[in-house]
Every structure is written in structure tokens, then in C-alpha cells.
Protein backbone atom coordinates (compact mmCIF):
# COMPACT_ATOMS: atom_id res chain seq x y z
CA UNK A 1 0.00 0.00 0.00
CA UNK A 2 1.62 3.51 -1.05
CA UNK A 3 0.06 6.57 0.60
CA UNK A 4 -0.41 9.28 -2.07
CA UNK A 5 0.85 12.57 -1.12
CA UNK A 6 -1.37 15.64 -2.21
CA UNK A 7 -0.17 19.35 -3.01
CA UNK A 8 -2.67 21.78 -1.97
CA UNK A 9 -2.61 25.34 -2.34
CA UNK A 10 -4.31 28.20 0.30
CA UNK A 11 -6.55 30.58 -0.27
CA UNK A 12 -4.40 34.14 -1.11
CA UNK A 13 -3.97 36.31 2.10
CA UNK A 14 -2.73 39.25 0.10
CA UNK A 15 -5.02 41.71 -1.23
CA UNK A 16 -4.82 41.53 -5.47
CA UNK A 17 -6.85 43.21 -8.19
CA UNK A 18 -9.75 40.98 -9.91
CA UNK A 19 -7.51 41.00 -12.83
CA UNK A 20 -4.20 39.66 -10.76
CA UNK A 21 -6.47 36.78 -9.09
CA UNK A 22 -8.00 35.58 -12.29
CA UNK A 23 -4.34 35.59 -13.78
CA UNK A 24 -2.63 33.77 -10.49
CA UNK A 25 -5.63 30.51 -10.91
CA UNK A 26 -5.36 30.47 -14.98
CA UNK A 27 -1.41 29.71 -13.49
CA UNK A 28 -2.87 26.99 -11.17
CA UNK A 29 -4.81 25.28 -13.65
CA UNK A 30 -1.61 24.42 -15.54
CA UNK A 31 0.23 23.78 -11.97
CA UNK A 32 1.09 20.32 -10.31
CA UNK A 33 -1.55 21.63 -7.47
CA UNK A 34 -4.20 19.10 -6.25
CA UNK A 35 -5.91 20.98 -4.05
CA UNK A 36 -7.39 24.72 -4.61
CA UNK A 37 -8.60 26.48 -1.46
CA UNK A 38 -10.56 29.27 -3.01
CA UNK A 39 -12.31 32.61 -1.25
CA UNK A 40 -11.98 35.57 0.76
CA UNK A 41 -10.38 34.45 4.27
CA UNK A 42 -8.76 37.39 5.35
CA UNK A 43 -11.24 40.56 5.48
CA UNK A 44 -14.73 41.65 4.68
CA UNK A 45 -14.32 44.90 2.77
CA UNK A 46 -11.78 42.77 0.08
CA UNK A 47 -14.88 43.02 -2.08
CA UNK A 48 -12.91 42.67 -5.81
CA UNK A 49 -14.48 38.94 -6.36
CA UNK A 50 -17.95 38.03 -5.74
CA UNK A 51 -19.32 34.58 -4.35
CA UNK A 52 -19.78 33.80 -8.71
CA UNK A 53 -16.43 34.62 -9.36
CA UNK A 54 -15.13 32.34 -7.25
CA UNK A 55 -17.50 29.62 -8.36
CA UNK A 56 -16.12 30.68 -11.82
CA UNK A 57 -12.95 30.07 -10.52
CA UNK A 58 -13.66 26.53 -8.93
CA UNK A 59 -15.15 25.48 -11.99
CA UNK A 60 -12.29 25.93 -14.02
CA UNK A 61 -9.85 24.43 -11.15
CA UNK A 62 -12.00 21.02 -11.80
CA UNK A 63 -11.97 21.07 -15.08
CA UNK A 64 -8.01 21.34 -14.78
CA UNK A 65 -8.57 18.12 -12.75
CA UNK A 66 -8.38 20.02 -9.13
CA UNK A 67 -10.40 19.76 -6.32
CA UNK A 68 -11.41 22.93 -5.50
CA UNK A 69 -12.68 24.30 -1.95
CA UNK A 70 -14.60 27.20 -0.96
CA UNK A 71 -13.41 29.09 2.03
CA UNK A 72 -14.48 31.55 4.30
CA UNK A 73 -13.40 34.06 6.72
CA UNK A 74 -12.82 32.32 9.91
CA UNK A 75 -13.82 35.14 12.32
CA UNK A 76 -17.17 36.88 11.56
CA UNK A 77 -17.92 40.31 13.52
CA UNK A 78 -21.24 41.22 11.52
CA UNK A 79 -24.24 39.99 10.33
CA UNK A 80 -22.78 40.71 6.63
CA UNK A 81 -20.27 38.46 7.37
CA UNK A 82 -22.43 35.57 8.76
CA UNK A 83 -24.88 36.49 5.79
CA UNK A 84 -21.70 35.83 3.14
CA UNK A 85 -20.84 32.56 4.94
CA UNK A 86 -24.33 31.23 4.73
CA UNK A 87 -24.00 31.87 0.76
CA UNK A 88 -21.44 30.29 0.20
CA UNK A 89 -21.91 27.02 2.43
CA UNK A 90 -25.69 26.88 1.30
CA UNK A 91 -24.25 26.12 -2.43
CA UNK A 92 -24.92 23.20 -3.89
């Protein structure tokens, strides 16, 4: 039995331009990655990509042959916040 060791690659922490981000995952389509942790993690107000975006985004990691995961922000201060997170966990 051989264990299979998987590459994945975080969500960005950095703040880029809807342009930059699109460019960086058309790069991780053609990269070894396995794993694509996609999303907003950091802060709120980062409001460049929206929730279809990001679905645009996974779609094209798993047609690249990546599974791709939709992330969150981890601590939520507002009901905006907690509204966001329900969007994006209540998607099929």
C-alpha cells in the first residue's frame, strides 16, 4: 500500500486586483496543485471577487482536474459576514 501525497494550495492572504487573481488561478490550472482552497479568508471589505467569481474560478480548477474548496473568513464580527458565509456554504 503507497500513501499518495497531495499538493494543496491556500486561499491568497494578500489583497490583489480581480484581474491579478484571475491571472494567479489560470497559473494553477496548468500547476502540479491538487488541491485549490478558493475565497476571501482574510477581510470583509476585500470586495474585488464576488461569491460567482469564485464559483467561476472553482469550476475551471476542476476542469483542470483540481479539487477545489470554498473558504471563508474564519472570524465573523457582523451579520454581513455571517450572511456571506451562509452563501457560500448553502451552495450546492
Amino acid at each position: 500500500m503507497t500513501n499518495m501525497i497531495k499538493l494543496s494550495l491556500g486561499a491568497p492572504q494578500y489583497y490583489w486586483s480581480r484581474q491579478t487573481t484571475f491571472d494567479f488561478y489560470q497559473a494553477v490550472a496548468a500547476s502540479p496543485v491538487d488541491i485549490v482552497y478558493l475565497g476571501e479568508t482574510v477581510c470583509s471589505r476585500r470586495k474585488e471577487l464576488r461569491l460567482q467569481d469564485w464559483l467561476d474560478i472553482a469550476d475551471l480548477m476542476r476542469a483542470s482536474g483540481k479539487e477545489a474548496v470554498l473558504s471563508t473568513q474564519v472570524l465573523l464580527e457582523s451579520g454581513v459576514e455571517v450572511s456571506t458565509m451562509h452563501k457560500v456554504t448553502n451552495n450546492p
